[in-house]
C-alpha atoms as a PDB file:
ATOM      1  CA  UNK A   1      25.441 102.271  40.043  1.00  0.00           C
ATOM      2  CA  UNK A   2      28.098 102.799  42.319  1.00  0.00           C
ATOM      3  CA  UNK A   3      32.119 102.236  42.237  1.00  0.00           C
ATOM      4  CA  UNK A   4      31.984 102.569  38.138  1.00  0.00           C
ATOM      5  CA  UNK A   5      36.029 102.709  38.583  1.00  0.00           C
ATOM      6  CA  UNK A   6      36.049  99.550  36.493  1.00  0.00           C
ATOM      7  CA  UNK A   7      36.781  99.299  32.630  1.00  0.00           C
ATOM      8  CA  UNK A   8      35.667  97.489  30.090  1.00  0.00           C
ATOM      9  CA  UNK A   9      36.544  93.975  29.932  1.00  0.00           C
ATOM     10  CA  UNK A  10      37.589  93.865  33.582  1.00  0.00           C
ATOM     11  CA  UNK A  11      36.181  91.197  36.194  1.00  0.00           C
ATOM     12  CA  UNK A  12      34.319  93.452  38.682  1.00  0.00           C
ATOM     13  CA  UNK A  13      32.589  91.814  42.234  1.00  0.00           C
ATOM     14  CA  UNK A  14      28.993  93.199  41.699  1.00  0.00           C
ATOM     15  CA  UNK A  15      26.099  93.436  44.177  1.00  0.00           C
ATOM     16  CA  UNK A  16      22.742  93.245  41.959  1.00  0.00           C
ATOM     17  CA  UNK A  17      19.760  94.387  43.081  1.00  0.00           C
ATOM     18  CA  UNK A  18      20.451  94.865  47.223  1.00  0.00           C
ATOM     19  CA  UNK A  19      21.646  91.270  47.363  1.00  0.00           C
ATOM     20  CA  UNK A  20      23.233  90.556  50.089  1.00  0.00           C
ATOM     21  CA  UNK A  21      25.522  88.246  47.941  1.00  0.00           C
ATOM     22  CA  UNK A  22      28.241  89.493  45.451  1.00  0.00           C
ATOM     23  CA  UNK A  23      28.852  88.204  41.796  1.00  0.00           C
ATOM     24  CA  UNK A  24      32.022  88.094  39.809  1.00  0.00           C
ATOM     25  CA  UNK A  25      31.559  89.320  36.117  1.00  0.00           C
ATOM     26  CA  UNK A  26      32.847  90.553  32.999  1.00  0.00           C
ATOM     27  CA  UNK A  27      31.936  94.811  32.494  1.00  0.00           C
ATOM     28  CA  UNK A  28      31.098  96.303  29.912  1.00  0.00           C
ATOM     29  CA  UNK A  29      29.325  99.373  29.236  1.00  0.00           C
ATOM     30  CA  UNK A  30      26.978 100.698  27.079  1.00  0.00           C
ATOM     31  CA  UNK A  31      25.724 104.177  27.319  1.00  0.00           C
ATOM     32  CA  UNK A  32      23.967 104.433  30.829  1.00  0.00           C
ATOM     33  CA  UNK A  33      23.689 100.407  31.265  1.00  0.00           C
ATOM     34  CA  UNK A  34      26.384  98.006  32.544  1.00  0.00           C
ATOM     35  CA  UNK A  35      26.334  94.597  31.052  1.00  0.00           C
ATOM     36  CA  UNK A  36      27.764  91.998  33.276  1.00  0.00           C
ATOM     37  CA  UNK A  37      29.127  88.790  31.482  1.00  0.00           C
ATOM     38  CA  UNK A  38      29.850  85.245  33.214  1.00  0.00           C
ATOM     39  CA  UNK A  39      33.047  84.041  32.679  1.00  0.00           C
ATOM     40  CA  UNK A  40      30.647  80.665  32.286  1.00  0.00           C
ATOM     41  CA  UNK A  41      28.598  81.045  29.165  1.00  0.00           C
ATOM     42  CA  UNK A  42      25.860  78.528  30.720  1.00  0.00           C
ATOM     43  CA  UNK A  43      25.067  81.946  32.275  1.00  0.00           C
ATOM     44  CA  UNK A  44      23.253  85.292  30.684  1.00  0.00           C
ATOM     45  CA  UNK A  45      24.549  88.460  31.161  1.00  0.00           C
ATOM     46  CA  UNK A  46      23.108  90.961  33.739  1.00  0.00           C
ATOM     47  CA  UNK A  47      21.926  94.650  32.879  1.00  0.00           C
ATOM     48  CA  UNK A  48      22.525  96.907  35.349  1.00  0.00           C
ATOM     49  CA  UNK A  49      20.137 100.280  34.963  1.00  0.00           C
ATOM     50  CA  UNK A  50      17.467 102.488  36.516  1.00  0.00           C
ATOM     51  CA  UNK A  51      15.131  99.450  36.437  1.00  0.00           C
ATOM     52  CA  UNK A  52      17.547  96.550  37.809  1.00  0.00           C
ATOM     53  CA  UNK A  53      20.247  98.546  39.815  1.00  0.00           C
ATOM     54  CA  UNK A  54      23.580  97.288  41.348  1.00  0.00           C
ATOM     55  CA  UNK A  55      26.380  98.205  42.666  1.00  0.00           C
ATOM     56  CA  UNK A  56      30.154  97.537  41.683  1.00  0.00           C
ATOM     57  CA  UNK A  57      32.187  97.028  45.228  1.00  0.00           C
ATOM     58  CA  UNK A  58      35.347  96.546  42.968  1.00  0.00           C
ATOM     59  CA  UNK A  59      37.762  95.303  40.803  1.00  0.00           C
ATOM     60  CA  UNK A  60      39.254  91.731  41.046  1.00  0.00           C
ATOM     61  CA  UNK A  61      42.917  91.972  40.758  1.00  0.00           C
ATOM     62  CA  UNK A  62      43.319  88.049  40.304  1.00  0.00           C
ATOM     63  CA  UNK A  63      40.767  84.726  39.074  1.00  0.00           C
ATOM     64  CA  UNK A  64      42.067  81.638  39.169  1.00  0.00           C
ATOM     65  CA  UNK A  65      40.021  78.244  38.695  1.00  0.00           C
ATOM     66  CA  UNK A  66      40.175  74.854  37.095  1.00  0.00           C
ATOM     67  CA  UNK A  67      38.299  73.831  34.181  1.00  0.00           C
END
């Protein structure tokens, strides 16, 4: 996993996997695995590791939304 410059409890844009797409998520992590948390709890987390890889392009400086 790439770009680990991002702490815990930051938002982080995340490619998972070689998608060409990126993802928006909560990091934290845990040993050698990064769990990746939706702000939307409809969502599960992601596990980055050996077996599911990803890569984190960066951290998001500023979310904003409406509920």
């Amino acid at each position: 996993m790439s770009g680990d410059t991002v702490e815990d409890d930051e938002i982080a844009a995340v490619q998972v996997d070689d998608d060409t797409k990126a993802t928006l998520k909560k990091v934290k992590h845990v040993g050698k695995d990064v769990f990746l948390y939706p702000i939307n709890t409809k969502y599960d987390p992601i596990i980055l590791n050996e077996d599911n890889p990803g890569r984190i392009l960066g951290k998001a400086i500023h979310v904003g939304f409406d509920m």
